[in-house]
PDB file of N, CA and C in Angstrom:
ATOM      1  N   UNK A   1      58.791-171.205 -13.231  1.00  0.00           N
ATOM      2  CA  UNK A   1      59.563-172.172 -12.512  1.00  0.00           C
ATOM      3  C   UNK A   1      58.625-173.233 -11.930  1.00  0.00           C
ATOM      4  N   UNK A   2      59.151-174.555 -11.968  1.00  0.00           N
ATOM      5  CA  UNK A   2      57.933-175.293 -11.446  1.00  0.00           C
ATOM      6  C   UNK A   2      58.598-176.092 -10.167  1.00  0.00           C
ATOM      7  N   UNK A   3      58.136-176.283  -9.383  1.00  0.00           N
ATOM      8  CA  UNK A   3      58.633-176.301  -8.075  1.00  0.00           C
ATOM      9  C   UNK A   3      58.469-178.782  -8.345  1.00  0.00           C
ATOM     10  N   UNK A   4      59.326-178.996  -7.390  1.00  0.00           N
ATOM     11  CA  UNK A   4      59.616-180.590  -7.093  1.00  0.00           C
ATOM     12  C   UNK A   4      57.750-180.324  -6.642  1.00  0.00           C
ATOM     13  N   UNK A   5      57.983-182.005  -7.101  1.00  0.00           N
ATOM     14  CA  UNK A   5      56.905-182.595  -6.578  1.00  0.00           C
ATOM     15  C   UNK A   5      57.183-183.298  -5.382  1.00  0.00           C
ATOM     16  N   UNK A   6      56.236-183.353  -4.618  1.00  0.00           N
ATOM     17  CA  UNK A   6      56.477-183.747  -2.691  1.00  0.00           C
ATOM     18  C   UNK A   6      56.330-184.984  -3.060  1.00  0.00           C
ATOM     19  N   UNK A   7      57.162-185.689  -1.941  1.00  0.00           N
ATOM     20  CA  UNK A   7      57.581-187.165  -1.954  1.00  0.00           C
ATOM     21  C   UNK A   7      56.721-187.343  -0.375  1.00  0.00           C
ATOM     22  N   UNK A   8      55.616-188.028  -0.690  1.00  0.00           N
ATOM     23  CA  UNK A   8      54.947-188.490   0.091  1.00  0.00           C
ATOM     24  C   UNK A   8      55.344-189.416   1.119  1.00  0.00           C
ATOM     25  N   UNK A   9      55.582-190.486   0.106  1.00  0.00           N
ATOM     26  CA  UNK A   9      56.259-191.668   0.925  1.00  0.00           C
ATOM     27  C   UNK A   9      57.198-190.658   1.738  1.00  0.00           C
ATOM     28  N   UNK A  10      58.397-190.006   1.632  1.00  0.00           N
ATOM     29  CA  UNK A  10      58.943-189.716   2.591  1.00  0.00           C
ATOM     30  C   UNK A  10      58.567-188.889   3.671  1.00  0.00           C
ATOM     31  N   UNK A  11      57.448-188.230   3.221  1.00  0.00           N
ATOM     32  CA  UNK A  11      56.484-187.469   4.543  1.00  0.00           C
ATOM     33  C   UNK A  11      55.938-188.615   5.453  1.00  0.00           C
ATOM     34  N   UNK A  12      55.306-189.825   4.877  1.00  0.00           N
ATOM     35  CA  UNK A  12      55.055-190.742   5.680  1.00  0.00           C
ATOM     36  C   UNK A  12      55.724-191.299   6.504  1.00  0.00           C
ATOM     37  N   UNK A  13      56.857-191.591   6.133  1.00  0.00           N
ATOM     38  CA  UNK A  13      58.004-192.075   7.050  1.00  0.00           C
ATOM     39  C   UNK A  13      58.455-191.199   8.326  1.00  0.00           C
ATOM     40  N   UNK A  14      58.151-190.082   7.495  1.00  0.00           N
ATOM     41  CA  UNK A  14      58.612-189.188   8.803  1.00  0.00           C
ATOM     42  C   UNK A  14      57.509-189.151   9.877  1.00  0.00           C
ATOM     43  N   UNK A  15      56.321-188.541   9.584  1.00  0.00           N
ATOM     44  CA  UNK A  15      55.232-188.959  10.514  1.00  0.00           C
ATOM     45  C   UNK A  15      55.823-190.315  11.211  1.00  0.00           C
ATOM     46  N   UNK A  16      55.839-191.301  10.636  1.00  0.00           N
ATOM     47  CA  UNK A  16      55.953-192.779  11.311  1.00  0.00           C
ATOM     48  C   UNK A  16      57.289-192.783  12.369  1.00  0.00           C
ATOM     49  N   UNK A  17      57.957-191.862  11.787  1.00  0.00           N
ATOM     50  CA  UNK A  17      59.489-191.489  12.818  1.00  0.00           C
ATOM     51  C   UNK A  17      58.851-190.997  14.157  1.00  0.00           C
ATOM     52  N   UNK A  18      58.599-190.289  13.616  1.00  0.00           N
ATOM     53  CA  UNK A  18      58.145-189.207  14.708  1.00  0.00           C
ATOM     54  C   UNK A  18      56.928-189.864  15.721  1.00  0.00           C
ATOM     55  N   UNK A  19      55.948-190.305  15.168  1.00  0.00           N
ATOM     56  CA  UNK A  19      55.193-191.125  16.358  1.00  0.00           C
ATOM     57  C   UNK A  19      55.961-191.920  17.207  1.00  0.00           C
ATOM     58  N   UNK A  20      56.472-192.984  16.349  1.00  0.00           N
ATOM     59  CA  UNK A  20      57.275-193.895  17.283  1.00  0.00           C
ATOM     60  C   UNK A  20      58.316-192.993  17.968  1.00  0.00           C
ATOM     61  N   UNK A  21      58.987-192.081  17.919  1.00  0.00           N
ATOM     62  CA  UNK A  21      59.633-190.751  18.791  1.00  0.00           C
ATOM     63  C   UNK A  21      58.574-190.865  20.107  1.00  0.00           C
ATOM     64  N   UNK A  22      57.674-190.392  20.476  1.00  0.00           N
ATOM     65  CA  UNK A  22      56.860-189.914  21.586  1.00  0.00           C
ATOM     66  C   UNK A  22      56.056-192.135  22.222  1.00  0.00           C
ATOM     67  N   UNK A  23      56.709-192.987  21.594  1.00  0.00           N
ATOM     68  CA  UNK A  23      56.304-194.041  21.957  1.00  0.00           C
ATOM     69  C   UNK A  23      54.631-194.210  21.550  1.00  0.00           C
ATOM     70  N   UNK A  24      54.312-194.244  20.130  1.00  0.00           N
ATOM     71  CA  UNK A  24      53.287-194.751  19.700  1.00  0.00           C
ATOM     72  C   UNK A  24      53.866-195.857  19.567  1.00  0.00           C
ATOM     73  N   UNK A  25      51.917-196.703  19.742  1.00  0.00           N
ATOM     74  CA  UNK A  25      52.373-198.476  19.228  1.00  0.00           C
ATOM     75  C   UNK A  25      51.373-198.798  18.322  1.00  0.00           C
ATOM     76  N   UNK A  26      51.801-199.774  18.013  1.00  0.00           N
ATOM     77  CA  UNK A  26      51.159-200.278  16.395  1.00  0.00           C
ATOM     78  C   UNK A  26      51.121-199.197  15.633  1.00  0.00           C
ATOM     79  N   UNK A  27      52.041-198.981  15.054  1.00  0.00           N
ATOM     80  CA  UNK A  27      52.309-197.732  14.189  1.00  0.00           C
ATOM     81  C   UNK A  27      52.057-198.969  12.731  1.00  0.00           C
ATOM     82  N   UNK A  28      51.545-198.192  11.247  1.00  0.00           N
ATOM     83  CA  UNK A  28      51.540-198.680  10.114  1.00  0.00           C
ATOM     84  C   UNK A  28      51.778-197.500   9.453  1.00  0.00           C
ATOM     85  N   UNK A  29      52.139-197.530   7.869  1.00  0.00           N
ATOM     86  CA  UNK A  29      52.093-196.988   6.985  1.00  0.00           C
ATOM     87  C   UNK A  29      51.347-197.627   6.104  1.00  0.00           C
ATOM     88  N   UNK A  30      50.087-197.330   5.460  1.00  0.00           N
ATOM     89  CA  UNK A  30      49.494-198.005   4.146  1.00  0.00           C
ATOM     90  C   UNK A  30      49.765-197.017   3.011  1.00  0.00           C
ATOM     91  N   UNK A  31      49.956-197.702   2.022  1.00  0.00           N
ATOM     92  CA  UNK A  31      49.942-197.283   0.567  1.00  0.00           C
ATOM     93  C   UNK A  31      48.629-197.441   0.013  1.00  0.00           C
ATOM     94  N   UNK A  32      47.956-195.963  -0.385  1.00  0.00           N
ATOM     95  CA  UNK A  32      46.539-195.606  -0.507  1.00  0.00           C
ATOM     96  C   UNK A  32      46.501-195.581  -2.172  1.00  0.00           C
ATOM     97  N   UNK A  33      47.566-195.439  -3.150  1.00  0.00           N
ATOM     98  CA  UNK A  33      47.494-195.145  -4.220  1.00  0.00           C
ATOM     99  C   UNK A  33      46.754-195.948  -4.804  1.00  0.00           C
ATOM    100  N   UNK A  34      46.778-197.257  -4.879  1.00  0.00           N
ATOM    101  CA  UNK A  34      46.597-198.080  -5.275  1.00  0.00           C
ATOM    102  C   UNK A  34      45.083-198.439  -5.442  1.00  0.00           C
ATOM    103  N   UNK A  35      44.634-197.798  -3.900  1.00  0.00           N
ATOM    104  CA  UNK A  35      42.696-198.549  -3.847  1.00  0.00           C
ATOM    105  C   UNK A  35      41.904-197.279  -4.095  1.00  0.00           C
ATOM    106  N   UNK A  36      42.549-195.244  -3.867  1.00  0.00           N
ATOM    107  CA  UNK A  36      41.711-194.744  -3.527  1.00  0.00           C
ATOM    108  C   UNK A  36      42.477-193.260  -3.813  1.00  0.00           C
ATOM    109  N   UNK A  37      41.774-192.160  -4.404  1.00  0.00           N
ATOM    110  CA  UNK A  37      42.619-190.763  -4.808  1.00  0.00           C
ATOM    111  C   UNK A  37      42.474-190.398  -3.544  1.00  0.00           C
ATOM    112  N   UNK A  38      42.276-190.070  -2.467  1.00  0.00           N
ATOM    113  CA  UNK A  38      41.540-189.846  -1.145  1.00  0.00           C
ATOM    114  C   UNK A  38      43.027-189.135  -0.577  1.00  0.00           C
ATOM    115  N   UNK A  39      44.103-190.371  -0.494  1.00  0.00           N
ATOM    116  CA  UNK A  39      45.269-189.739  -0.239  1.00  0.00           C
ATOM    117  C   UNK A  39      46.372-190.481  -0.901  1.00  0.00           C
ATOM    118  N   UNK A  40      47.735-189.701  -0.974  1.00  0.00           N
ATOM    119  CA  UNK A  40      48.683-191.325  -1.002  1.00  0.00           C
ATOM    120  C   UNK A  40      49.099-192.120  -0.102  1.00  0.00           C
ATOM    121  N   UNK A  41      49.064-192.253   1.189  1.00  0.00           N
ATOM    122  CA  UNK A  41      49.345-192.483   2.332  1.00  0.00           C
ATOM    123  C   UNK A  41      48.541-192.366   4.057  1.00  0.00           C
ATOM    124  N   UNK A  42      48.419-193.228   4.712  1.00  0.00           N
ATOM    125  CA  UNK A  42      47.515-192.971   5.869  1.00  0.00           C
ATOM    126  C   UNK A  42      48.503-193.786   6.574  1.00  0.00           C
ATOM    127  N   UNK A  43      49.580-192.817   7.557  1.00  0.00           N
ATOM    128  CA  UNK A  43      49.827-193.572   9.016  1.00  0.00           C
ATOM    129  C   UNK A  43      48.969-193.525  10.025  1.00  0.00           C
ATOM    130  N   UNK A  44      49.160-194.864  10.435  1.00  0.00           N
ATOM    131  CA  UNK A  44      48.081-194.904  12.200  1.00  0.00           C
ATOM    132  C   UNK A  44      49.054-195.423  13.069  1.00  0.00           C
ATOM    133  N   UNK A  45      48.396-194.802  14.267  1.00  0.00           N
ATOM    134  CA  UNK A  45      49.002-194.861  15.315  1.00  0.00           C
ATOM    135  C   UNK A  45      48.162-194.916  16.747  1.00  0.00           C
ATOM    136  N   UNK A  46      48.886-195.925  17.585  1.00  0.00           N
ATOM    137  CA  UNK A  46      47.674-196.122  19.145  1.00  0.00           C
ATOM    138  C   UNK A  46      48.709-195.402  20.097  1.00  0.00           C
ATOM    139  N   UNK A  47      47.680-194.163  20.970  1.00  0.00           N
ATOM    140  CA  UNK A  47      48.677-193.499  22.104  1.00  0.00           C
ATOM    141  C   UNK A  47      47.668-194.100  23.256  1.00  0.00           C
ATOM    142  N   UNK A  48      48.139-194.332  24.401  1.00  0.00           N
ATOM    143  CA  UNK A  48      47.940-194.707  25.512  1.00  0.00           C
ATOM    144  C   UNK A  48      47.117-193.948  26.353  1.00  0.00           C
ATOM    145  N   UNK A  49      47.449-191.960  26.541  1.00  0.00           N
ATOM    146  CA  UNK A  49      46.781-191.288  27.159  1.00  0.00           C
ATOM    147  C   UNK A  49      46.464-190.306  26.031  1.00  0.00           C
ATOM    148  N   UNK A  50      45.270-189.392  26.727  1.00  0.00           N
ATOM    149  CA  UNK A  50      45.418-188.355  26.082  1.00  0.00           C
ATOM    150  C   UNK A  50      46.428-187.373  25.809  1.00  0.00           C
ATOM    151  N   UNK A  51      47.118-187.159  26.904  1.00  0.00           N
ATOM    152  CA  UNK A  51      48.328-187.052  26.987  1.00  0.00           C
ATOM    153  C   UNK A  51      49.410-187.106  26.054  1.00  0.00           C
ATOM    154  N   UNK A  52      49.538-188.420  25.234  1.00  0.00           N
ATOM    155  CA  UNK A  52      50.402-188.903  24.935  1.00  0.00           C
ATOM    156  C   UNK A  52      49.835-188.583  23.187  1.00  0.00           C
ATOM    157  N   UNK A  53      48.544-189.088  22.883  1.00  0.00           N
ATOM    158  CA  UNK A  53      47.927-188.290  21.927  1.00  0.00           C
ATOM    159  C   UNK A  53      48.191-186.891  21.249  1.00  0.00           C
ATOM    160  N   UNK A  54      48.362-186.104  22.472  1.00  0.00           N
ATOM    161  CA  UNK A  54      48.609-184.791  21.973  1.00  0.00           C
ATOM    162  C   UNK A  54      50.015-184.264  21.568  1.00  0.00           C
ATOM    163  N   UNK A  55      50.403-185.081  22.309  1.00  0.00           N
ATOM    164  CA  UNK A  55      52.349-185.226  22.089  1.00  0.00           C
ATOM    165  C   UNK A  55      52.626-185.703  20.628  1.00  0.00           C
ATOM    166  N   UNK A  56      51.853-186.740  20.116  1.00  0.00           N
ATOM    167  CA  UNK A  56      52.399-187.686  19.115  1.00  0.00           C
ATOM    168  C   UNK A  56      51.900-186.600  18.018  1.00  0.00           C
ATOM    169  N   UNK A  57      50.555-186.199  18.119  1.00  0.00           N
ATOM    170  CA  UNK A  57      50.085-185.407  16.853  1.00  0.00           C
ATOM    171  C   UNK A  57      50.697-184.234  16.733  1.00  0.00           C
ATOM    172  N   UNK A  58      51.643-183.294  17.784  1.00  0.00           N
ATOM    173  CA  UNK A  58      52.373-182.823  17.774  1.00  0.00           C
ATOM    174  C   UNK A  58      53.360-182.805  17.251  1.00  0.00           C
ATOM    175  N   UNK A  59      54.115-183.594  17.674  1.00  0.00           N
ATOM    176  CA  UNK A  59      55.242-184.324  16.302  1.00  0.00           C
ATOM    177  C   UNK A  59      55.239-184.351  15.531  1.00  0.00           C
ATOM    178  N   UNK A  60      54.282-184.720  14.903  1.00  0.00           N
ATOM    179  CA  UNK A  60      54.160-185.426  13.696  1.00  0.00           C
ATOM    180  C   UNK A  60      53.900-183.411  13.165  1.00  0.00           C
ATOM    181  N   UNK A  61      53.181-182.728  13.987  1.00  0.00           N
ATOM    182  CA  UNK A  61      52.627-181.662  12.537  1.00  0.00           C
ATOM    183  C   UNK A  61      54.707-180.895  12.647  1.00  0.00           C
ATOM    184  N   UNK A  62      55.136-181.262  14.190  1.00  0.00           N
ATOM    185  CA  UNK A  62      56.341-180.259  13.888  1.00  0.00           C
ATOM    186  C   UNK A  62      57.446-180.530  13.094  1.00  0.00           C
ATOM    187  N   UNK A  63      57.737-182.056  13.130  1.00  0.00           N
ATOM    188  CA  UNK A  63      58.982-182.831  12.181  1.00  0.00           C
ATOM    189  C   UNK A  63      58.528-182.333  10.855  1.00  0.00           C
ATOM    190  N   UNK A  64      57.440-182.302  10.399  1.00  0.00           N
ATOM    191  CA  UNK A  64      56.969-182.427   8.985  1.00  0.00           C
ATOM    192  C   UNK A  64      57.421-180.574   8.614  1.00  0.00           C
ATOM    193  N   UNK A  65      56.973-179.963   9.273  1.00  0.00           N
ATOM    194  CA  UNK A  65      57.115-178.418   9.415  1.00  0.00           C
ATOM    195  C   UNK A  65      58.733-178.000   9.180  1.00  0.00           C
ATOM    196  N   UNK A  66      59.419-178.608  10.362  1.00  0.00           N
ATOM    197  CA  UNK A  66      60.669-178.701   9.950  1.00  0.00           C
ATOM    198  C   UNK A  66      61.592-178.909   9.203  1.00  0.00           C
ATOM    199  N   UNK A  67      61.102-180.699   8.763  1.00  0.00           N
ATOM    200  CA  UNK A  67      62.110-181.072   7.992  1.00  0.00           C
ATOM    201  C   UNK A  67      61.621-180.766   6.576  1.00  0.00           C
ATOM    202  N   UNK A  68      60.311-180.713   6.086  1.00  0.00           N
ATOM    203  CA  UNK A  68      59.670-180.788   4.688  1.00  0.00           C
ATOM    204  C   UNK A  68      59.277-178.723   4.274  1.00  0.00           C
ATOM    205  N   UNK A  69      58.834-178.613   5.664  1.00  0.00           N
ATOM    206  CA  UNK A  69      58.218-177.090   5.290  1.00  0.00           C
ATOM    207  C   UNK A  69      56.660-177.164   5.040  1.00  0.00           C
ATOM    208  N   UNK A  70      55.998-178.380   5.789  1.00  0.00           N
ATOM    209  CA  UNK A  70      54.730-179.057   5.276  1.00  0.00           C
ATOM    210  C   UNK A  70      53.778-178.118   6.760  1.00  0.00           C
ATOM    211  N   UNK A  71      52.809-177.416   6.584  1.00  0.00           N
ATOM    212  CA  UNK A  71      51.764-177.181   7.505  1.00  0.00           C
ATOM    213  C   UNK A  71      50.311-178.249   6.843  1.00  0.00           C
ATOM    214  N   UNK A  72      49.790-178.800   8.351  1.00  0.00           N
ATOM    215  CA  UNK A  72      48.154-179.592   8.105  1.00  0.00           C
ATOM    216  C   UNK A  72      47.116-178.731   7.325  1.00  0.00           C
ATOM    217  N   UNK A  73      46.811-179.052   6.274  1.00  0.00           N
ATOM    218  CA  UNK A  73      45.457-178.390   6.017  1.00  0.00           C
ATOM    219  C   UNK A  73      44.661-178.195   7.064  1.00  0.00           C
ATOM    220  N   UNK A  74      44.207-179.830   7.909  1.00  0.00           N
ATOM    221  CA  UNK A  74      43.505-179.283   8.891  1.00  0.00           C
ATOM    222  C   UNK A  74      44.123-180.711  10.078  1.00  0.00           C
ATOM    223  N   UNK A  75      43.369-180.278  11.475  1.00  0.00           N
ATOM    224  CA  UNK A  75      43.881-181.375  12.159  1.00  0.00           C
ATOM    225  C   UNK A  75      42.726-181.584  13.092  1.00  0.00           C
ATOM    226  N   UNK A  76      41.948-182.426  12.974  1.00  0.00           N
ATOM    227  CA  UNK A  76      40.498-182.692  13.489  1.00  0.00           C
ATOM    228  C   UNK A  76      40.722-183.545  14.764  1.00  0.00           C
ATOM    229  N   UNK A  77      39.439-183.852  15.261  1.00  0.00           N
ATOM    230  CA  UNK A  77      39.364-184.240  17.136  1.00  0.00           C
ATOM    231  C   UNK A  77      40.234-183.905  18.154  1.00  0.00           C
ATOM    232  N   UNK A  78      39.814-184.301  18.895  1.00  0.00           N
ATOM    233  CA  UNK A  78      41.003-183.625  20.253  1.00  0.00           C
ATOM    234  C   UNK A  78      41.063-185.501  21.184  1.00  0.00           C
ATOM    235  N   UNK A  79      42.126-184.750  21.554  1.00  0.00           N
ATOM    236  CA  UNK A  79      42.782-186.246  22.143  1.00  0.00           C
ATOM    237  C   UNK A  79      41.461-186.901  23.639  1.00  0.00           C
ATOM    238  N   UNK A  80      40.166-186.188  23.844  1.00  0.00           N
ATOM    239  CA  UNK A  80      39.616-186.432  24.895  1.00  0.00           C
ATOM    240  C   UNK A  80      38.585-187.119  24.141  1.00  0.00           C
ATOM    241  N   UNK A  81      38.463-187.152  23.070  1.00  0.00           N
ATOM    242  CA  UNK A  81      37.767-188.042  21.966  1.00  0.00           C
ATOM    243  C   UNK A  81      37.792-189.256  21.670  1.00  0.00           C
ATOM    244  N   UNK A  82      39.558-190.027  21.493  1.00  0.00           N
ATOM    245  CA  UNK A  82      39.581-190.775  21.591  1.00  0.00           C
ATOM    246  C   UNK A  82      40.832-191.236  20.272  1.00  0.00           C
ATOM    247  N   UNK A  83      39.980-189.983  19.046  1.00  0.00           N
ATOM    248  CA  UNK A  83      40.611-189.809  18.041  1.00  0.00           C
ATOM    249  C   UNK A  83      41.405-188.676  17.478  1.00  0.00           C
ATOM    250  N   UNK A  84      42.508-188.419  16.476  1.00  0.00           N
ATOM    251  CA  UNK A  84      43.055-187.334  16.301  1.00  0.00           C
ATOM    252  C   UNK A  84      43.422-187.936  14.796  1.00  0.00           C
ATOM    253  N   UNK A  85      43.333-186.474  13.975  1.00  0.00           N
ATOM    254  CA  UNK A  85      43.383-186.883  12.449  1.00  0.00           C
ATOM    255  C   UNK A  85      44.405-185.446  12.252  1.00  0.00           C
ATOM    256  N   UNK A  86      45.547-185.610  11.433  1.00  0.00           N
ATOM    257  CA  UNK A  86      46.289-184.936  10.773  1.00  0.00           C
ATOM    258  C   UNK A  86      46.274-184.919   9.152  1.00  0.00           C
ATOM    259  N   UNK A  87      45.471-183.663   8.628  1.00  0.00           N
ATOM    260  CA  UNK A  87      45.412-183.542   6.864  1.00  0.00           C
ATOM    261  C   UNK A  87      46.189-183.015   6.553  1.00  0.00           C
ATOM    262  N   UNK A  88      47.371-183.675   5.295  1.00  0.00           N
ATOM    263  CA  UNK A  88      48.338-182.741   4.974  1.00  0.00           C
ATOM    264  C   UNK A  88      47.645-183.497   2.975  1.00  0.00           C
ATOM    265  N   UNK A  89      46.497-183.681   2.640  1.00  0.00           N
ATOM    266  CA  UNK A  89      45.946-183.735   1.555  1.00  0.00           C
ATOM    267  C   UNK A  89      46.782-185.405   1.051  1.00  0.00           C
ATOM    268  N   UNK A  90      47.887-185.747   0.274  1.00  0.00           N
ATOM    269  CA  UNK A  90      48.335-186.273   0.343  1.00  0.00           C
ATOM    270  C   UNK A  90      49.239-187.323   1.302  1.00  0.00           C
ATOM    271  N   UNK A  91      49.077-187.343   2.654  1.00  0.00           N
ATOM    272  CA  UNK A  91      49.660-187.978   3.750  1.00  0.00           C
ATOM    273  C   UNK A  91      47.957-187.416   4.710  1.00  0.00           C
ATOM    274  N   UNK A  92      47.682-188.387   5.433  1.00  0.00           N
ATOM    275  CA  UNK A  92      46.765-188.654   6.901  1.00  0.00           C
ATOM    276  C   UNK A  92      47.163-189.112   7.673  1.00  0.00           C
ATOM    277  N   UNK A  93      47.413-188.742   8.953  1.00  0.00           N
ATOM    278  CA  UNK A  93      47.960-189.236  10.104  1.00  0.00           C
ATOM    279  C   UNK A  93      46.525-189.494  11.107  1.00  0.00           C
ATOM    280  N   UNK A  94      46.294-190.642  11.526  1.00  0.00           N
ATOM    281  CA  UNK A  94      45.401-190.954  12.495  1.00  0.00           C
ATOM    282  C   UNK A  94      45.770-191.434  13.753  1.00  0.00           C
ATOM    283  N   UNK A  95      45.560-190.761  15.005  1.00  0.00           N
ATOM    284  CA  UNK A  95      46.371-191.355  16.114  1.00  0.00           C
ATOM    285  C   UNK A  95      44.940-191.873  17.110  1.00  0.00           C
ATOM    286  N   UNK A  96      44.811-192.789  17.326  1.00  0.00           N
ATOM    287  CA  UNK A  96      43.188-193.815  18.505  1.00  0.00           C
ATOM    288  C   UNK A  96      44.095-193.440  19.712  1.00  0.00           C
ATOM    289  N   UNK A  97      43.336-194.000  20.346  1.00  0.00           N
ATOM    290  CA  UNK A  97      43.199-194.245  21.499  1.00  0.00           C
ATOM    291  C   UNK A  97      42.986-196.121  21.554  1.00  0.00           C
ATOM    292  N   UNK A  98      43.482-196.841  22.160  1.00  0.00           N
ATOM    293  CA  UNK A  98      43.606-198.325  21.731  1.00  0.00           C
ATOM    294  C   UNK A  98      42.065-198.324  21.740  1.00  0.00           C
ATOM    295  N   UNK A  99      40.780-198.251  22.320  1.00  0.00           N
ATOM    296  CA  UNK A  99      39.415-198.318  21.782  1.00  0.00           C
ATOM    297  C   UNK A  99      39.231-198.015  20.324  1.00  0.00           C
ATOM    298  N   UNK A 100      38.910-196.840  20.419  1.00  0.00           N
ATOM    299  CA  UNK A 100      38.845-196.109  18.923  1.00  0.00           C
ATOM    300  C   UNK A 100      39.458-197.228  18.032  1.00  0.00           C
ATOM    301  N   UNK A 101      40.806-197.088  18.403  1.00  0.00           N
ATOM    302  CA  UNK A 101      41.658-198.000  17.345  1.00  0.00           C
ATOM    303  C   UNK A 101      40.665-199.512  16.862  1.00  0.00           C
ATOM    304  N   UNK A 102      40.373-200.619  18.086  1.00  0.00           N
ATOM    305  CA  UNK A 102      39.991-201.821  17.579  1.00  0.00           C
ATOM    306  C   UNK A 102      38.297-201.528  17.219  1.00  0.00           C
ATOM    307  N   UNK A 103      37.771-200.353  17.295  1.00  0.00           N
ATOM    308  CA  UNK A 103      36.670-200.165  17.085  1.00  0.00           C
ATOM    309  C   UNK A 103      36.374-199.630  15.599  1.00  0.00           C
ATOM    310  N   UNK A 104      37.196-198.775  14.845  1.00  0.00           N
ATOM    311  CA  UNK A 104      37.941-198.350  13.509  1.00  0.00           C
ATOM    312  C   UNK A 104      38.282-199.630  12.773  1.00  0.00           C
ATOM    313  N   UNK A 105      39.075-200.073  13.309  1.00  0.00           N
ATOM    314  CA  UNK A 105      39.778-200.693  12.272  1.00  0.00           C
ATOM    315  C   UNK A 105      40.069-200.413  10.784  1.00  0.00           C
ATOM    316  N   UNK A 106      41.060-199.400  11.010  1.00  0.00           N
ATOM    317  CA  UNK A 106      41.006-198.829   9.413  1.00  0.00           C
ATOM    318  C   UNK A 106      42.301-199.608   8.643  1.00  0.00           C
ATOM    319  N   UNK A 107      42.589-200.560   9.044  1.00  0.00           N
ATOM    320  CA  UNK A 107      43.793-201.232   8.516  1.00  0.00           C
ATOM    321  C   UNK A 107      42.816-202.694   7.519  1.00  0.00           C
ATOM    322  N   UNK A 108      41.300-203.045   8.253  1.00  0.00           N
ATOM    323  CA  UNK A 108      40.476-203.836   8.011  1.00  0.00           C
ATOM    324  C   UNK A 108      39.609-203.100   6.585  1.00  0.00           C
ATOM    325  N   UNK A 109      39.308-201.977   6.847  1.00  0.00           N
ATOM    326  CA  UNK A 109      38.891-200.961   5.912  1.00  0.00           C
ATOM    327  C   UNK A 109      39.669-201.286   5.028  1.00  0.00           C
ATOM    328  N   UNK A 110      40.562-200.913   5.207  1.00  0.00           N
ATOM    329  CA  UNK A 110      41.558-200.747   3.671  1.00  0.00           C
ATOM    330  C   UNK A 110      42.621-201.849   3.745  1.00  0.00           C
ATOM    331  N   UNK A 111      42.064-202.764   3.554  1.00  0.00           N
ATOM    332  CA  UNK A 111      42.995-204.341   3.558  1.00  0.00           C
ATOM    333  C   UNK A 111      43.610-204.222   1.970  1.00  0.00           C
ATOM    334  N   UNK A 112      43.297-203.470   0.908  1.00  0.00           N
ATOM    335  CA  UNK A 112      43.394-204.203  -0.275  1.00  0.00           C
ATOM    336  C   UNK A 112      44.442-202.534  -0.720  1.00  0.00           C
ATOM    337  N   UNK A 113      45.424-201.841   0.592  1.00  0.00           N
ATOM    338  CA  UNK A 113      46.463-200.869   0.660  1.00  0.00           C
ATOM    339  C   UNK A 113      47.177-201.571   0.848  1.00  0.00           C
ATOM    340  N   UNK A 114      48.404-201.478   0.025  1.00  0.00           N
ATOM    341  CA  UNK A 114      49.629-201.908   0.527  1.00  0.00           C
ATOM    342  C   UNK A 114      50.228-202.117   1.756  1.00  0.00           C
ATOM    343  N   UNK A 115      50.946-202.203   2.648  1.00  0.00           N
ATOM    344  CA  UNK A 115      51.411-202.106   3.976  1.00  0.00           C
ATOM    345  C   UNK A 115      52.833-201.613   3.717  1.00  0.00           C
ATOM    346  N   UNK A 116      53.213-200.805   4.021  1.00  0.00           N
ATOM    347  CA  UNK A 116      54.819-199.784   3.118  1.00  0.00           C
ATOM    348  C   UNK A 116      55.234-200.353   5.003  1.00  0.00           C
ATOM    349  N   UNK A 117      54.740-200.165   6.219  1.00  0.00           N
ATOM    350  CA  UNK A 117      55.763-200.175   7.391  1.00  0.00           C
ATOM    351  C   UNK A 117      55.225-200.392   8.435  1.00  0.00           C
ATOM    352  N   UNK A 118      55.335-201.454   9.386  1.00  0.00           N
ATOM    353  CA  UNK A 118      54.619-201.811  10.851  1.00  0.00           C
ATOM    354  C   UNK A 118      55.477-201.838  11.806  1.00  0.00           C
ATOM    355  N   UNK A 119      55.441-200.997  12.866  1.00  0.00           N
ATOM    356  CA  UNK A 119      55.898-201.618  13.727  1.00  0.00           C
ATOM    357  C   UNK A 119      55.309-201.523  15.335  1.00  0.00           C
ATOM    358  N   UNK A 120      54.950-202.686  16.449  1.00  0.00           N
ATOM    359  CA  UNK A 120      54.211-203.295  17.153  1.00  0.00           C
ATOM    360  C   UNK A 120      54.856-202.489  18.450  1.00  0.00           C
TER     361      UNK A 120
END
């Protein structure tokens, strides 16, 4: 039996639901297919506190858990860092800290990804 293939894009969206849920800002979705096998998808996201960091990356691993049945391979930094990374291999969730964020710039990095969803 061969099982569906996972619809990324719609894991992304959901991540992107779900941040903006706990009030992330400057939320994006890039489309990675295109420049890099790395992933198909990288949402980012800026949380305000650490606090709020830990909430959002939260979300994001429980909606996905829920609605898809998706657990992180792995989920790196801690929100006193600055940065927080969610691996689900195919989908990356990155949540800054607004530093981190204009100091990264991973939207500058990968200018030549699609932009699938922004919102400010």
């Amino acid at each position: 039996m061969q099982l569906p293939e996972l619809n990324w894009n719609d894991a992304a969206r959901l991540a992107f639901d779900a941040m903006s849920d706990k009030q992330a800002e400057d939320l994006v979705i890039l489309d990675l297919r295109p420049v890099t096998p790395i992933a198909d998808y990288f949402v980012i996201g800026t949380a305000g506190s650490t606090r709020q960091m830990r909430a959002v990356a939260e979300a994001v691993v429980d909606a996905l858990r829920v609605t898809m049945g998706l657990k992180p391979s792995i989920v790196e930094g801690a929100p006193e860092s600055g940065w927080m990374l969610v691996d689900y291999g195919g989908l990356i969730v990155h949540v800054f800290d607004p530093e981190r964020r204009a100091y990264y710039t991973l939207e500058a990095m990968w200018a030549d990804a699609p932009l699938v969803a922004r919102m400010a």
